[in-house]
N, C-alpha and C. Protein backbone atom coordinates (compact mmCIF):
# COMPACT_ATOMS: atom_id res chain seq x y z
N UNK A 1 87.15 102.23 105.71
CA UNK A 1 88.13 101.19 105.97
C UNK A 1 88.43 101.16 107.47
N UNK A 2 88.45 100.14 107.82
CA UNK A 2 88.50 99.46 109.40
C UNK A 2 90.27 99.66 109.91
N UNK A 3 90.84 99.84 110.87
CA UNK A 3 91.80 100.16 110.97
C UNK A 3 92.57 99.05 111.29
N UNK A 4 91.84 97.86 111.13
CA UNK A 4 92.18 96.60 110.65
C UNK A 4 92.71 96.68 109.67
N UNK A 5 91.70 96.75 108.74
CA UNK A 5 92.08 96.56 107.03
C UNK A 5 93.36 97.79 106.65
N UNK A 6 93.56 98.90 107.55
CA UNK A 6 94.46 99.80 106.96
C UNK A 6 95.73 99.00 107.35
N UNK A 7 95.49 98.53 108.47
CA UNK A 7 97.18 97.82 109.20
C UNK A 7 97.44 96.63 108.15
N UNK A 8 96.60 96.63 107.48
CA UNK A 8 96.95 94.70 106.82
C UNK A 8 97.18 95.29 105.38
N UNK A 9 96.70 96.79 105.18
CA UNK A 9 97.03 96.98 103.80
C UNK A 9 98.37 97.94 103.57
N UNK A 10 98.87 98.61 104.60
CA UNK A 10 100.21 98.86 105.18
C UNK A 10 101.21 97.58 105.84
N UNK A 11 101.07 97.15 106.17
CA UNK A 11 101.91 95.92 105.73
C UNK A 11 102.00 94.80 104.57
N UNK A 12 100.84 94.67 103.82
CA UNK A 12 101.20 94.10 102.32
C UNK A 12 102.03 95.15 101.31
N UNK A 13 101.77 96.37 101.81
CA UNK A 13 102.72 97.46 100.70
C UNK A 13 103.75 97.23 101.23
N UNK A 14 104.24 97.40 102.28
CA UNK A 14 105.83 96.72 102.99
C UNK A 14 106.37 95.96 102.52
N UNK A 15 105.55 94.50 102.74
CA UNK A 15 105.95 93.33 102.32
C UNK A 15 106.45 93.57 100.48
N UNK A 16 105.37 94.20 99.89
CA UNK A 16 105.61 94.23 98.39
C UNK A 16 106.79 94.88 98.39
N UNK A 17 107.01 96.02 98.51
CA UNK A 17 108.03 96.79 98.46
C UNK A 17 109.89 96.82 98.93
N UNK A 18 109.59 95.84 100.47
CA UNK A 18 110.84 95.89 101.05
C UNK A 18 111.03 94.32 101.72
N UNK A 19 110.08 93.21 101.23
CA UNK A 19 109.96 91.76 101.68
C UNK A 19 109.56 91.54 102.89
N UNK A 20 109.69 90.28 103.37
CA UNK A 20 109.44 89.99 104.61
C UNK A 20 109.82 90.79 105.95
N UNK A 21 111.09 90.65 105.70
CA UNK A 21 111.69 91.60 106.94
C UNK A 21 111.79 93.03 106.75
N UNK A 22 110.78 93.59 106.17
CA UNK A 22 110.29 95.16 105.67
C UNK A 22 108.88 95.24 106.98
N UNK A 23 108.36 94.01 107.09
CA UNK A 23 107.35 94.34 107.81
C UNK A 23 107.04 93.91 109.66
N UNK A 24 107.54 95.07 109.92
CA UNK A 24 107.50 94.93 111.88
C UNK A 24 106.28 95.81 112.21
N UNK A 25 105.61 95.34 113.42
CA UNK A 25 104.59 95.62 113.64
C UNK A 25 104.27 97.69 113.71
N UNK A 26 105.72 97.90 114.42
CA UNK A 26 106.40 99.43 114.50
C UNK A 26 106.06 100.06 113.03
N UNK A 27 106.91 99.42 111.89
CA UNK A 27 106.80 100.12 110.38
C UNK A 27 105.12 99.96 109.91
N UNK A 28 104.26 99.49 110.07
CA UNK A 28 103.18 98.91 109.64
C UNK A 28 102.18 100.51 110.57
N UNK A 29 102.47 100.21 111.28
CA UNK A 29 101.73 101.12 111.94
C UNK A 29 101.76 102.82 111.61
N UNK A 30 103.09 103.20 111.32
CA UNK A 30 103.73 104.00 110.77
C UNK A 30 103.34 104.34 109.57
N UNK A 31 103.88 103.20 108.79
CA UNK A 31 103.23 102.86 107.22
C UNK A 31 101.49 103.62 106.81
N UNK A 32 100.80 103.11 108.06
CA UNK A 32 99.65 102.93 107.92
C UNK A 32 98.64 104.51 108.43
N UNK A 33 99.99 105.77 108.91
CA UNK A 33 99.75 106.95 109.27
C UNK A 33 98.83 106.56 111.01
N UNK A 34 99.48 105.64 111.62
CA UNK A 34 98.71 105.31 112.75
C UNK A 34 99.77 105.26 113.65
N UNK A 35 99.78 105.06 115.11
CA UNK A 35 100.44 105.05 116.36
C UNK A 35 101.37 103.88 115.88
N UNK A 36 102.67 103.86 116.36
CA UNK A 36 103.36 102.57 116.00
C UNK A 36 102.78 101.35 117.03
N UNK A 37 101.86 101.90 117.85
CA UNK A 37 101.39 101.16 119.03
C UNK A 37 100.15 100.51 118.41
N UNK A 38 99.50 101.00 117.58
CA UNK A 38 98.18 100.56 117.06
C UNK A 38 97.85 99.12 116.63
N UNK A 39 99.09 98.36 116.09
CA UNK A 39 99.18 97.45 115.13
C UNK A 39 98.88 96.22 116.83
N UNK A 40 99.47 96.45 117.83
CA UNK A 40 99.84 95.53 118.69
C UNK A 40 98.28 95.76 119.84
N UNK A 41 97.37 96.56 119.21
CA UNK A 41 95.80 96.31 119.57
C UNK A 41 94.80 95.62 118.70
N UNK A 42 95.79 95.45 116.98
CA UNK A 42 94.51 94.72 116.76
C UNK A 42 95.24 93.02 116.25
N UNK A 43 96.53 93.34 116.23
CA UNK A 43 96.87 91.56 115.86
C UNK A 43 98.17 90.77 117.06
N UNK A 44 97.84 90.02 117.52
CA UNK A 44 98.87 89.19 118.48
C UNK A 44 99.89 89.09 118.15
N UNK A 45 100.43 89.59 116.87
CA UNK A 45 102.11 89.01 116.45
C UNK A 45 102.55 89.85 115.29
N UNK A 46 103.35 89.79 114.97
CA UNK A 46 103.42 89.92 113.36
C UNK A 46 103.33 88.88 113.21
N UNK A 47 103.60 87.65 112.87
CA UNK A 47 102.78 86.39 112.28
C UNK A 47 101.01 86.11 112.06
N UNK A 48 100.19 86.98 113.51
CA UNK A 48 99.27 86.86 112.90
C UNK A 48 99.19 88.26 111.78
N UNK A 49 99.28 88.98 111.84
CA UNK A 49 99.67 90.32 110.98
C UNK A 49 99.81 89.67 109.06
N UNK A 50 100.84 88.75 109.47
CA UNK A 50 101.45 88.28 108.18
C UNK A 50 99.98 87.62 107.58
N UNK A 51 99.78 86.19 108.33
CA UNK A 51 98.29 85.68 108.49
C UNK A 51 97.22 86.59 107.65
N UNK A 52 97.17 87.44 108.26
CA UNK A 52 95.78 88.48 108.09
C UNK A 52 96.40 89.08 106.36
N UNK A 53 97.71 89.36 106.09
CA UNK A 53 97.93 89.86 104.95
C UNK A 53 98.07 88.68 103.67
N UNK A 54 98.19 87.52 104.41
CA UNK A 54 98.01 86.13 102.96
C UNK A 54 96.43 85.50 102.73
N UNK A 55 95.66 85.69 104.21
CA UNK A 55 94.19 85.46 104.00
C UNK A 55 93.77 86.33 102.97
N UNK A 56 94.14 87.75 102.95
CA UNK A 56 93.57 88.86 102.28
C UNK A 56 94.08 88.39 100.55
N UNK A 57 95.19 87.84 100.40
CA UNK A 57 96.00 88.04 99.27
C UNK A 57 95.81 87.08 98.72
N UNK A 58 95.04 85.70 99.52
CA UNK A 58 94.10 84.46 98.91
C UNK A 58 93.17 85.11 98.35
N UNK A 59 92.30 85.93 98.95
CA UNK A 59 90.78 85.97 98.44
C UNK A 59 91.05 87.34 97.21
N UNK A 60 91.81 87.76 97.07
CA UNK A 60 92.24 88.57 95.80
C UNK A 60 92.41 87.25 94.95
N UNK A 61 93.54 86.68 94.82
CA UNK A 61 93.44 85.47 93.91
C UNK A 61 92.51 84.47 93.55
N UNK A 62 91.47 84.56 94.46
CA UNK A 62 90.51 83.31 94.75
C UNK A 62 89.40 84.70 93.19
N UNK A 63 89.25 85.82 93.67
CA UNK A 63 87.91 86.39 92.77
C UNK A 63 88.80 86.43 91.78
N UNK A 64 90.35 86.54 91.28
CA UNK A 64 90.84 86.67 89.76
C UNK A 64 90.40 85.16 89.17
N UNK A 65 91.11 84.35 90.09
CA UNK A 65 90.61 83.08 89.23
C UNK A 65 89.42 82.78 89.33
N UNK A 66 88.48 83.17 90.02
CA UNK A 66 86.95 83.08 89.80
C UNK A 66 86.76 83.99 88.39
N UNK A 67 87.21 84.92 88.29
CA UNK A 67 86.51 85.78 86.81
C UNK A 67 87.11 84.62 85.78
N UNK A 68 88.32 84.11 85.65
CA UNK A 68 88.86 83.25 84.35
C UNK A 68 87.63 82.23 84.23
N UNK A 69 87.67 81.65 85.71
CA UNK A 69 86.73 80.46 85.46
C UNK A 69 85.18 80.40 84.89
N UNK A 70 84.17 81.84 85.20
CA UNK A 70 83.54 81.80 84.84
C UNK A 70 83.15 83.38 83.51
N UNK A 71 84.36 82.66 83.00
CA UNK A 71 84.03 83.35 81.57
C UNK A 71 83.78 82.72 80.74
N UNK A 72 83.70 83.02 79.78
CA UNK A 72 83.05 82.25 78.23
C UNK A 72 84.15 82.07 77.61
N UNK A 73 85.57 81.56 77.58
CA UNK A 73 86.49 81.62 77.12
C UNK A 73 86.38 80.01 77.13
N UNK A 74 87.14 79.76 76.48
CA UNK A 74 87.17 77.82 76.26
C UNK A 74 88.02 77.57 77.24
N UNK A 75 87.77 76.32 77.74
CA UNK A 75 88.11 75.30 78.52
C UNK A 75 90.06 75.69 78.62
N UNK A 76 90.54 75.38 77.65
CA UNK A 76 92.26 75.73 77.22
C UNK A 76 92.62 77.01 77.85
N UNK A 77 91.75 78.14 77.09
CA UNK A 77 92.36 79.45 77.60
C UNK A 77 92.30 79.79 78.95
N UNK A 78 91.11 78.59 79.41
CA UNK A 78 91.15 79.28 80.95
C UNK A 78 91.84 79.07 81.25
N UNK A 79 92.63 77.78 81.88
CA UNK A 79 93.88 76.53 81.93
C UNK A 79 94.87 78.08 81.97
N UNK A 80 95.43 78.54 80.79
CA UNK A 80 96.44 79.01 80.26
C UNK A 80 96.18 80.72 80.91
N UNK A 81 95.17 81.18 81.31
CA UNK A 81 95.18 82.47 82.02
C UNK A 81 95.38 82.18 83.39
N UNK A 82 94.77 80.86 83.95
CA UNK A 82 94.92 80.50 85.22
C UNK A 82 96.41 80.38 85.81
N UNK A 83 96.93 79.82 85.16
CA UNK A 83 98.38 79.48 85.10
C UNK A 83 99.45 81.10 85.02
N UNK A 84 98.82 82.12 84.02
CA UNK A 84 99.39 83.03 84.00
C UNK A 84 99.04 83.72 84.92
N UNK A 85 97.74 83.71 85.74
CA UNK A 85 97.82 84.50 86.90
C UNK A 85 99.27 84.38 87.96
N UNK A 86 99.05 83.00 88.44
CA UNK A 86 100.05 82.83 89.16
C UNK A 86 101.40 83.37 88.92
N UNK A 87 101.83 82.56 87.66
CA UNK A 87 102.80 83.58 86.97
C UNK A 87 103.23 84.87 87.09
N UNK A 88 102.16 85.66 86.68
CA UNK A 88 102.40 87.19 87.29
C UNK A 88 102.27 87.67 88.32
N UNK A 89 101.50 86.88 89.29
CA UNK A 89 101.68 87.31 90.88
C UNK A 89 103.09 87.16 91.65
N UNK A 90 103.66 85.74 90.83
CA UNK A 90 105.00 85.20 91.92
C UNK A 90 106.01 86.62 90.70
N UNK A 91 105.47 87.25 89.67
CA UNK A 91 106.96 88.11 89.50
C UNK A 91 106.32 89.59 89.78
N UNK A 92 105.31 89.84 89.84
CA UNK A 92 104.87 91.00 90.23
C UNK A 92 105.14 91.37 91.92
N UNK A 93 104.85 90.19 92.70
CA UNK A 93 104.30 90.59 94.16
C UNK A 93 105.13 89.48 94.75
N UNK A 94 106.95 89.32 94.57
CA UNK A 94 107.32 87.93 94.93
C UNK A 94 107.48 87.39 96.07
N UNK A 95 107.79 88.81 97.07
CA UNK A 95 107.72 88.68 98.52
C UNK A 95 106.11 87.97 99.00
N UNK A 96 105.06 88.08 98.48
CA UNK A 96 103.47 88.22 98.74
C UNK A 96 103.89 86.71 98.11
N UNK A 97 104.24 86.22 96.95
CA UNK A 97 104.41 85.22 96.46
C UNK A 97 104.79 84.32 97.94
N UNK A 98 106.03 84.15 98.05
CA UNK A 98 106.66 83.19 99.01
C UNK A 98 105.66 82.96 100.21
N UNK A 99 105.00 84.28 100.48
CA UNK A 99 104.06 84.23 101.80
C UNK A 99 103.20 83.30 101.60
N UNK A 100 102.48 83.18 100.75
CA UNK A 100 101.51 82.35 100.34
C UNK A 100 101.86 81.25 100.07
N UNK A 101 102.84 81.06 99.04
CA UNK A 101 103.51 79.63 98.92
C UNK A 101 104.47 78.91 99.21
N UNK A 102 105.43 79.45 99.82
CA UNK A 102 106.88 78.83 100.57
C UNK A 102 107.34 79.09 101.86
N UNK A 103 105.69 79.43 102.71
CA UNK A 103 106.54 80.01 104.20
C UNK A 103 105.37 78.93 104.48
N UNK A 104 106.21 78.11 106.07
CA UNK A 104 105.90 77.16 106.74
C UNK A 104 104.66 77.46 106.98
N UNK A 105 104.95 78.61 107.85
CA UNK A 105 103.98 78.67 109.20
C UNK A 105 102.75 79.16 108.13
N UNK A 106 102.34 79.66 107.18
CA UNK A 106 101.28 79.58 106.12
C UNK A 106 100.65 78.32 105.76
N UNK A 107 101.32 77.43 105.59
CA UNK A 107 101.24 75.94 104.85
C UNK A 107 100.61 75.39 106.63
N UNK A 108 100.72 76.05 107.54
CA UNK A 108 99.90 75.40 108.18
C UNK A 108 99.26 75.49 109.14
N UNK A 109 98.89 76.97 109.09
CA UNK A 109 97.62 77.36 109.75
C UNK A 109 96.61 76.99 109.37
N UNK A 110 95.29 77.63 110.06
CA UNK A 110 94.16 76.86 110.05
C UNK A 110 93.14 78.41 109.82
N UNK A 111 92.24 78.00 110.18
CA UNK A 111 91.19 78.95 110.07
C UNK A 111 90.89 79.50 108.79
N UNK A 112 90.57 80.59 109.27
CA UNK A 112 89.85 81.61 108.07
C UNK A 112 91.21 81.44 106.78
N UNK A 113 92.75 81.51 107.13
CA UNK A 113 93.26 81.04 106.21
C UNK A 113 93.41 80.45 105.41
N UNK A 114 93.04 79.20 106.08
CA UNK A 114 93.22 78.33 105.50
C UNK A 114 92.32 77.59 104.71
N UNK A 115 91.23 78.76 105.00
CA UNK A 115 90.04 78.69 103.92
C UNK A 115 89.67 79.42 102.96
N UNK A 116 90.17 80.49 103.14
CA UNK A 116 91.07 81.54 101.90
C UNK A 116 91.53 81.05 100.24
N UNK A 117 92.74 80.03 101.48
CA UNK A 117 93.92 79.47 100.71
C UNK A 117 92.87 78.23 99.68
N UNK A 118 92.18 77.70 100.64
CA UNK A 118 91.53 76.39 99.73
C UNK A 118 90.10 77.14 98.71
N UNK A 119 90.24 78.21 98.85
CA UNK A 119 88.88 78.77 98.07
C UNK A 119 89.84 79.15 96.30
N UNK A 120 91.24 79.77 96.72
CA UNK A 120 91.92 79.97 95.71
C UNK A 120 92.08 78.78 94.96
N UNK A 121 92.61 77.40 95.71
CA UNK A 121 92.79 76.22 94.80
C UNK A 121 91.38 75.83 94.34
N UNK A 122 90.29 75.79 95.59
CA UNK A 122 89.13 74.95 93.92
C UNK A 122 88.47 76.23 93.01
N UNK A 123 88.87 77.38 93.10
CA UNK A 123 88.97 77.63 91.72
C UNK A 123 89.41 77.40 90.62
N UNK A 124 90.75 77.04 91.00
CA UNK A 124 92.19 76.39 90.44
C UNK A 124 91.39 74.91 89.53
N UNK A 125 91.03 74.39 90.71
CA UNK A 125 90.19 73.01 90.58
C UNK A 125 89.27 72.79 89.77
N UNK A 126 88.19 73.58 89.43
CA UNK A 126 87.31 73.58 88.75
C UNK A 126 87.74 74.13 87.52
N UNK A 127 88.98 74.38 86.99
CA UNK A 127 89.00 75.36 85.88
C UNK A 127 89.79 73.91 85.29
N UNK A 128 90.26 73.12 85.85
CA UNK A 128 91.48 71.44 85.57
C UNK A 128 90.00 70.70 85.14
N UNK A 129 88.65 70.75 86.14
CA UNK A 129 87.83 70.00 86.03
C UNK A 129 86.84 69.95 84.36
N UNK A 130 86.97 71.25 84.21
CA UNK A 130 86.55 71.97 83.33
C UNK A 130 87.58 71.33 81.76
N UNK A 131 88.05 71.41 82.39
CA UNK A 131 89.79 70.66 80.91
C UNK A 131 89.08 69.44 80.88
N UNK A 132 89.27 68.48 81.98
CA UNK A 132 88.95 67.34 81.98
C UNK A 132 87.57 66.90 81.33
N UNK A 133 86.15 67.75 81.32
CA UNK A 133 84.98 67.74 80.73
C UNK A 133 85.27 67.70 79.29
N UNK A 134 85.70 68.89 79.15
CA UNK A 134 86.27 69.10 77.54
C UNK A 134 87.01 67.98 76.69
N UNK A 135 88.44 67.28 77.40
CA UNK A 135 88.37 66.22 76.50
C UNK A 135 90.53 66.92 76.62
N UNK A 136 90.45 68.18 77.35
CA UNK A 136 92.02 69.03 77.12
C UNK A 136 92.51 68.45 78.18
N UNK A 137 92.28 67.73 79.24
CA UNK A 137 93.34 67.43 80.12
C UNK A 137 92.95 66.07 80.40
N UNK A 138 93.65 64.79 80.89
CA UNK A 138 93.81 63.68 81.09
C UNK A 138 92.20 63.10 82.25
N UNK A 139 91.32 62.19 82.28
CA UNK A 139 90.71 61.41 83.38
C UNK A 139 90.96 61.10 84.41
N UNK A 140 91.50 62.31 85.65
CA UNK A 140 92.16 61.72 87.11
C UNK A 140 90.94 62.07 88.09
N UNK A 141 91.48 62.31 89.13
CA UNK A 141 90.52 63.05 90.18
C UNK A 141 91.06 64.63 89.80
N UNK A 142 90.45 65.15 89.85
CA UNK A 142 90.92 66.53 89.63
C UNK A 142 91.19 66.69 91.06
N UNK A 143 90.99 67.30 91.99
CA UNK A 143 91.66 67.26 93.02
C UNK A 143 93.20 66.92 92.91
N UNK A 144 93.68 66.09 92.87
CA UNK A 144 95.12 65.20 92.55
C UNK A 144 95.77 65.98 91.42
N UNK A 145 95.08 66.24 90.01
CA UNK A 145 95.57 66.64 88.65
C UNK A 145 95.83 68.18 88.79
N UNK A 146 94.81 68.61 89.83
CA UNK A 146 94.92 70.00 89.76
C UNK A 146 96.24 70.71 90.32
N UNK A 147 96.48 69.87 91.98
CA UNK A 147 97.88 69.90 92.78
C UNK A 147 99.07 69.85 91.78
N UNK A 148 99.05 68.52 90.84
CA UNK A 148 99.71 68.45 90.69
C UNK A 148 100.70 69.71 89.16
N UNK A 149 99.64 70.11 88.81
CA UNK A 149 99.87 70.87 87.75
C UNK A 149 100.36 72.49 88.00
N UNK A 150 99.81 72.84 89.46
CA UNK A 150 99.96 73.63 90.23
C UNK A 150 101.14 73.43 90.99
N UNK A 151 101.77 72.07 91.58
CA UNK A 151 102.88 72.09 92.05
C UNK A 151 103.95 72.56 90.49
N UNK A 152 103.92 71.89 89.59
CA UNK A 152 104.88 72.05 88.72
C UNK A 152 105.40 73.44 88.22
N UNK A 153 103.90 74.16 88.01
CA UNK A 153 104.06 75.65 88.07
C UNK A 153 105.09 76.45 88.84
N UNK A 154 104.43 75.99 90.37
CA UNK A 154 105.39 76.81 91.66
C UNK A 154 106.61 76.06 91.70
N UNK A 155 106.67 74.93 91.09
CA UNK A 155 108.50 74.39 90.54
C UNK A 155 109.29 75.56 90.18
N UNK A 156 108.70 75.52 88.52
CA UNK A 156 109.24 76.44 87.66
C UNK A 156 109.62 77.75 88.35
N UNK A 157 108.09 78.22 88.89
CA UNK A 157 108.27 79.55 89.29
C UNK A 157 109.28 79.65 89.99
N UNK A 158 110.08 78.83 91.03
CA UNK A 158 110.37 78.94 92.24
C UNK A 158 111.88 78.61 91.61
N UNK A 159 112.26 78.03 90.53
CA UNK A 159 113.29 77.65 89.73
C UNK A 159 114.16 79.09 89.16
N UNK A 160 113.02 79.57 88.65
CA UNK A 160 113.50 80.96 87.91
C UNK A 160 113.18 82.02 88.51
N UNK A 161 112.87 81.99 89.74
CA UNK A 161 113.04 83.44 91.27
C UNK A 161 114.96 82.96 91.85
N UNK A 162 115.03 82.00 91.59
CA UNK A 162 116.66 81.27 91.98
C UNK A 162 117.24 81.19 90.97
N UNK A 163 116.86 81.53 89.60
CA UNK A 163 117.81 81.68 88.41
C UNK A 163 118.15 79.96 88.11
N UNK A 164 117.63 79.45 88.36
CA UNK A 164 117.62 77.91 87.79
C UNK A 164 117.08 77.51 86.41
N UNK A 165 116.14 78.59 85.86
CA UNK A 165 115.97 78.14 84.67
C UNK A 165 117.02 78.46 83.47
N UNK A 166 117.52 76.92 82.82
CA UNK A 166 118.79 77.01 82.15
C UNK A 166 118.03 76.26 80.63
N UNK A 167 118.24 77.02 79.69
CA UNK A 167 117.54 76.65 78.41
C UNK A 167 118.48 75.41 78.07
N UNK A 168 119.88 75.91 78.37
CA UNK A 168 120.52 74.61 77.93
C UNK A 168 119.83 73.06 78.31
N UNK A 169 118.90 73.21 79.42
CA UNK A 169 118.61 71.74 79.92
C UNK A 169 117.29 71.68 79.60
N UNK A 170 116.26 72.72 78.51
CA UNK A 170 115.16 72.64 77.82
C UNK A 170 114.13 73.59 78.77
N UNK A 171 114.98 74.24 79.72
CA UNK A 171 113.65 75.01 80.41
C UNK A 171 113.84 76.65 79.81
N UNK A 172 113.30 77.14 78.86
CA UNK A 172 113.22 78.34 78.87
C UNK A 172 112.76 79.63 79.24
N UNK A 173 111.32 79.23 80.10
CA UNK A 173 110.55 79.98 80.69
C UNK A 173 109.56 79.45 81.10
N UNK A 174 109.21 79.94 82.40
CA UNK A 174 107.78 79.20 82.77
C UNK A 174 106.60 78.71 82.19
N UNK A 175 106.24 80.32 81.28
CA UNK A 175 105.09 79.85 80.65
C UNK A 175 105.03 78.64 79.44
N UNK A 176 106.23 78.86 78.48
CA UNK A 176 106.65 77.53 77.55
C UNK A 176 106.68 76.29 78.14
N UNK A 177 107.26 76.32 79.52
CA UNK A 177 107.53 74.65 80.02
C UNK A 177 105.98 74.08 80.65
N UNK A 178 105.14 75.05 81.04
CA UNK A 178 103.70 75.11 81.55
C UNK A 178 103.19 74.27 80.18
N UNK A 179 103.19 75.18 78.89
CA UNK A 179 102.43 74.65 77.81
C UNK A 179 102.65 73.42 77.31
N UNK A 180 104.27 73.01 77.69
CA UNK A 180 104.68 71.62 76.79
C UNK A 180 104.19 70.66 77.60
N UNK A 181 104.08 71.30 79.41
CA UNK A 181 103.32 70.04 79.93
C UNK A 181 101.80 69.96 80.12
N UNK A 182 101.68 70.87 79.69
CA UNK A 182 99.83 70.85 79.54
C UNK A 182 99.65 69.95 78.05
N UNK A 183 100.52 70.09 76.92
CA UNK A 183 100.34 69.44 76.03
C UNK A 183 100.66 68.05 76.05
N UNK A 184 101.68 67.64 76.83
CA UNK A 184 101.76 66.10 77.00
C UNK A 184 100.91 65.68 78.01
N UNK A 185 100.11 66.32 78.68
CA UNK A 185 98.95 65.72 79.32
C UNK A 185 97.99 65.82 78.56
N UNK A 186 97.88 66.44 77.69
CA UNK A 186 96.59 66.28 76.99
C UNK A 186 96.50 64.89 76.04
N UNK A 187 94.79 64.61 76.20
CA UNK A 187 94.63 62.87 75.83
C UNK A 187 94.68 62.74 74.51
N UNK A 188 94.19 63.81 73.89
CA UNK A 188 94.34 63.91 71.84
C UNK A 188 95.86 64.19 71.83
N UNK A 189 96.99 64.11 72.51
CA UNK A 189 98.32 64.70 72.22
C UNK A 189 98.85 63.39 71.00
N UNK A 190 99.58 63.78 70.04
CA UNK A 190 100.01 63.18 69.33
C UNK A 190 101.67 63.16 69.77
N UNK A 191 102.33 61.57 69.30
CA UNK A 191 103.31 61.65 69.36
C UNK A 191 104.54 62.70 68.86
N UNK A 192 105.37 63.05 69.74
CA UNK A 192 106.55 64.36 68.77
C UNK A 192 108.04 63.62 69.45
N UNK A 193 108.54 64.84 69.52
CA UNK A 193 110.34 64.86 69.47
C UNK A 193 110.26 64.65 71.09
């Protein structure tokens, strides 16, 4: 391991453990059984630091949802493991969560990130595209269907990290409100309540 990869994997244990402001270039280095000076020879900032720890934490997500997608599991279950990945990442890893999905300066970098980040969604993409073949999810562009099914997710998710999910108003949990809207998008859906 490159003393790259140790600084970026001492600061994602930070981040997991003690959030955002757990990780200064000083603790990372420390963290990482290295000079507190070390961290500030191999990355320009803690932002790029951060950078280097959500590129890494894309392409973890990018090979999980690559294994769903190319399994032999039907079209539905993938949909429904895909969905639970996310799920368990934003409550397992929620600090790592926000990095990836609710911090600015992520949403709009460029580079190797940001090719990371887009390798995770058309996995995402191809697994909606895959619904759509089958006959389980609606005729759009997938591109568009995929965002959008994925925004609703990081709704929810982002609803019930803030304690917003209130059954009284029909949301009981992510994964239930995921299924009722995967089921009213679906084109065989029959009328209900």
């Amino acid at each position: 391991m490159t003393t790259g990869e140790k600084l970026i994997e001492a600061a994602a244990s930070l981040l997991d453990s003690g959030g955002e402001s757990a990780v200064t270039l000083r603790a990372v280095g420390l963290a990482a059984g290295l000079s507190h000076n070390a961290p500030y020879k191999h990355f320009a900032s803690r932002n790029a630091l951060l950078a280097a720890v959500a590129a890494v934490s894309f392409e973890e997500l990018a090979k999980a949802a690559n294994a769903i997608r190319t399994s032999s599991r039907p079209p539905a279950q993938k949909m429904s493991e895909a969905i639970a990945l996310f799920v368990d990442y934003s409550r397992q890893r929620p600090a790592r969560y926000r990095l990836l999905f609710n911090n600015p300066e992520t949403a709009a970098a460029g580079g190797e990130l940001k090719a990371r980040a887009m390798e995770t969604f058309e996995e995402f993409r191809a697994i909606v595209q895959e619904c759509q073949e089958a006959g389980v999810l609606p005729d759009a562009p997938s591109q568009a269907l995929a965002s959008l099914i994925f925004a609703s997710a990081h709704g929810l998710l982002t609803m019930e990290a803030n304690g917003q999910m209130h059954p009284e108003k029909g949301l009981s949990n992510v994964g239930a409100s995921m299924e009722l809207l995967l089921g009213l998008l679906s084109p065989g859906r029959t009328s209900g309540k």
